[in-house]
Protein backbone atom coordinates (compact mmCIF):
# COMPACT_ATOMS: atom_id res chain seq x y z
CA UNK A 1 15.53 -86.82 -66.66
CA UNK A 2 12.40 -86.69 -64.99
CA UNK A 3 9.29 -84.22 -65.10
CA UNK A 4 8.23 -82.39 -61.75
CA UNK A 5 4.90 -80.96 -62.33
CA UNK A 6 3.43 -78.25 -60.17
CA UNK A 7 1.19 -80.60 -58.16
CA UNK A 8 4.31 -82.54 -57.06
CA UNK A 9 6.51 -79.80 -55.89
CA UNK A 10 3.25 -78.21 -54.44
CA UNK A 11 2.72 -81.89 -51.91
CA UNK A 12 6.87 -82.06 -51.61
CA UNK A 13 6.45 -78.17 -50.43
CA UNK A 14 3.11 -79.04 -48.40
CA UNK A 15 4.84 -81.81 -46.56
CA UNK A 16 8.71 -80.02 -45.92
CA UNK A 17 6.68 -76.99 -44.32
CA UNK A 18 3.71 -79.12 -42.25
CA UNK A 19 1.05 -76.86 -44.23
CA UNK A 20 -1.84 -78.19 -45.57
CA UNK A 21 -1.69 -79.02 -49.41
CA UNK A 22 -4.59 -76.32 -50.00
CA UNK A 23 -2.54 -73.61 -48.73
CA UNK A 24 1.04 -74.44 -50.05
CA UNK A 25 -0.70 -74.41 -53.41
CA UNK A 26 -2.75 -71.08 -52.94
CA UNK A 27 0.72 -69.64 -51.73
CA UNK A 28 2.07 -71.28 -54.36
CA UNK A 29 -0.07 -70.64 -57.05
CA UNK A 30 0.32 -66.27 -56.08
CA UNK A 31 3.42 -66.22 -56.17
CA UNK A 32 3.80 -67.83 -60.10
CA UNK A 33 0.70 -65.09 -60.88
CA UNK A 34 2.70 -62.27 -59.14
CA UNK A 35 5.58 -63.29 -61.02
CA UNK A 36 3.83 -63.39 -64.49
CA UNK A 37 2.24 -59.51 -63.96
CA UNK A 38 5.41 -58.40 -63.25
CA UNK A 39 6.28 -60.22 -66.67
CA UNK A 40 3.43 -58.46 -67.96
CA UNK A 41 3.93 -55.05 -66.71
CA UNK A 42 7.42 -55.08 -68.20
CA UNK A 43 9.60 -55.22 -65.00
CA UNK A 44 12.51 -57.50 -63.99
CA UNK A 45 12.60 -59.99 -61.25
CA UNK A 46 15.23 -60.67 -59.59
CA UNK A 47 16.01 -63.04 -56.63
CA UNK A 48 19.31 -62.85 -55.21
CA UNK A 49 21.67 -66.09 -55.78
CA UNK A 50 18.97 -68.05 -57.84
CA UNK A 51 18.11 -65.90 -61.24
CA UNK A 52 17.00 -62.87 -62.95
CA UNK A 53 13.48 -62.67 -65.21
CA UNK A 54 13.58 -60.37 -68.23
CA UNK A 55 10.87 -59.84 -70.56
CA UNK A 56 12.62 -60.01 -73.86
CA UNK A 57 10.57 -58.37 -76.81
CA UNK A 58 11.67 -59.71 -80.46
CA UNK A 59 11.42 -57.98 -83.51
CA UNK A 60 9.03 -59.78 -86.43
CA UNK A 61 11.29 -61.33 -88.98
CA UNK A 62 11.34 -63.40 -92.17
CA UNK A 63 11.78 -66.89 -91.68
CA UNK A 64 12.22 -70.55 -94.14
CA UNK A 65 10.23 -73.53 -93.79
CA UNK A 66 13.14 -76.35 -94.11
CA UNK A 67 10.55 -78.53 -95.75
CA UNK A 68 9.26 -76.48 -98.76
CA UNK A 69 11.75 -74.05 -98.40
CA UNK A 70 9.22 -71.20 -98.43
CA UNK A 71 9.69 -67.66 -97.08
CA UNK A 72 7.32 -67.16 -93.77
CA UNK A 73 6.44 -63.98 -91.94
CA UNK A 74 6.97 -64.81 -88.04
CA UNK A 75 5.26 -62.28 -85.98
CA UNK A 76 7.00 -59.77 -83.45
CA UNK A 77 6.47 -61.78 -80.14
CA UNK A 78 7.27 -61.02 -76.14
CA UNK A 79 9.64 -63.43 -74.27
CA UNK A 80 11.16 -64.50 -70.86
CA UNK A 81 14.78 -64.35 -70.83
CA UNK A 82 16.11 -66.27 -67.43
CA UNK A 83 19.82 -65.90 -65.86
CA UNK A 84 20.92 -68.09 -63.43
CA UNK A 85 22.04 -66.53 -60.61
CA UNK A 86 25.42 -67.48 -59.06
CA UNK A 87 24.40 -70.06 -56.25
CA UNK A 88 21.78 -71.78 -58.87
CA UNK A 89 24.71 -71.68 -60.86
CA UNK A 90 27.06 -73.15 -58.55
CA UNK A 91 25.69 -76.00 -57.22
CA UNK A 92 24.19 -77.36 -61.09
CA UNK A 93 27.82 -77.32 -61.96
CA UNK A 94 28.65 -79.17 -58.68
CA UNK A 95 26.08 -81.92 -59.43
CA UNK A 96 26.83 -82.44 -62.83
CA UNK A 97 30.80 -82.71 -62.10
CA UNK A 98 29.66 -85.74 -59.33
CA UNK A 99 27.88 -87.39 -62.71
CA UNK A 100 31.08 -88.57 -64.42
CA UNK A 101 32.10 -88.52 -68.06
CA UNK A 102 29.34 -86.51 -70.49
CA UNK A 103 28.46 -87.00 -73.79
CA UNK A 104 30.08 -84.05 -75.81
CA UNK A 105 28.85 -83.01 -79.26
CA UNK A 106 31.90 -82.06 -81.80
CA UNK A 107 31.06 -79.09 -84.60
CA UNK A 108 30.58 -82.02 -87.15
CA UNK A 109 27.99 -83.68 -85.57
CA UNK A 110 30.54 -87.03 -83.89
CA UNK A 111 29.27 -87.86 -79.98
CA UNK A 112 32.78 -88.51 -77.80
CA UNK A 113 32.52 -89.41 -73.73
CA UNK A 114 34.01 -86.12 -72.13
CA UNK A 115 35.55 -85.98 -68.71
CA UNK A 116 33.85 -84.28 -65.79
CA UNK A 117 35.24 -80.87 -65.34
């Protein structure tokens, strides 16, 4: 699985629209800070067929460090919560079936090939 960083979709996006790299990423780059103040501001965002954005708030809680086994205080902390929306949804499912047999993990930890759905 490869990384895509924002600077490649931004020249893929630059090139598919015939707009020059400078504005695809100012367009770009709006868009990801409009989405983010939304965040902020506590609102949903939703775009039809692809997902849903939530800000998720979760409560402070006591925690164990697995190493020394010590209690930890983690802090009360905001979120993003992201649903896939039905088309997004849809055609992951699609390309993953085209892959061929997964790798599925049992409940005791054993790795078996699985058949594509």
């Amino acid at each position: 699985m490869a990384t895509v960083t924002k600077k490649e979709l931004i020249d893929r996006i630059a090139d598919q629209t015939a707009t020059k790299r400078v504005i695809a990423k100012r367009i770009i780059q709006s868009f990801l800070d409009a989405v983010i103040d939304e965040l902020r501001q506590g609102n949903r965002l939703e775009f039809r067929d692809f997902g849903v954005f939530e800000h998720k708030d979760r409560q402070g809680r006591m925690a164990q460090n697995p190493k020394t086994l010590e209690q930890v205080a983690v802090p009360a902390k905001r979120t993003v919560k992201f649903k896939m929306g039905r088309l997004m949804k849809k055609q992951l499912q699609d390309s993953l079936s085209t892959r061929g047999p997964r790798l599925h993990t049992s409940g005791d930890g054993a790795v078996a090939a699985k058949p594509a759905d």
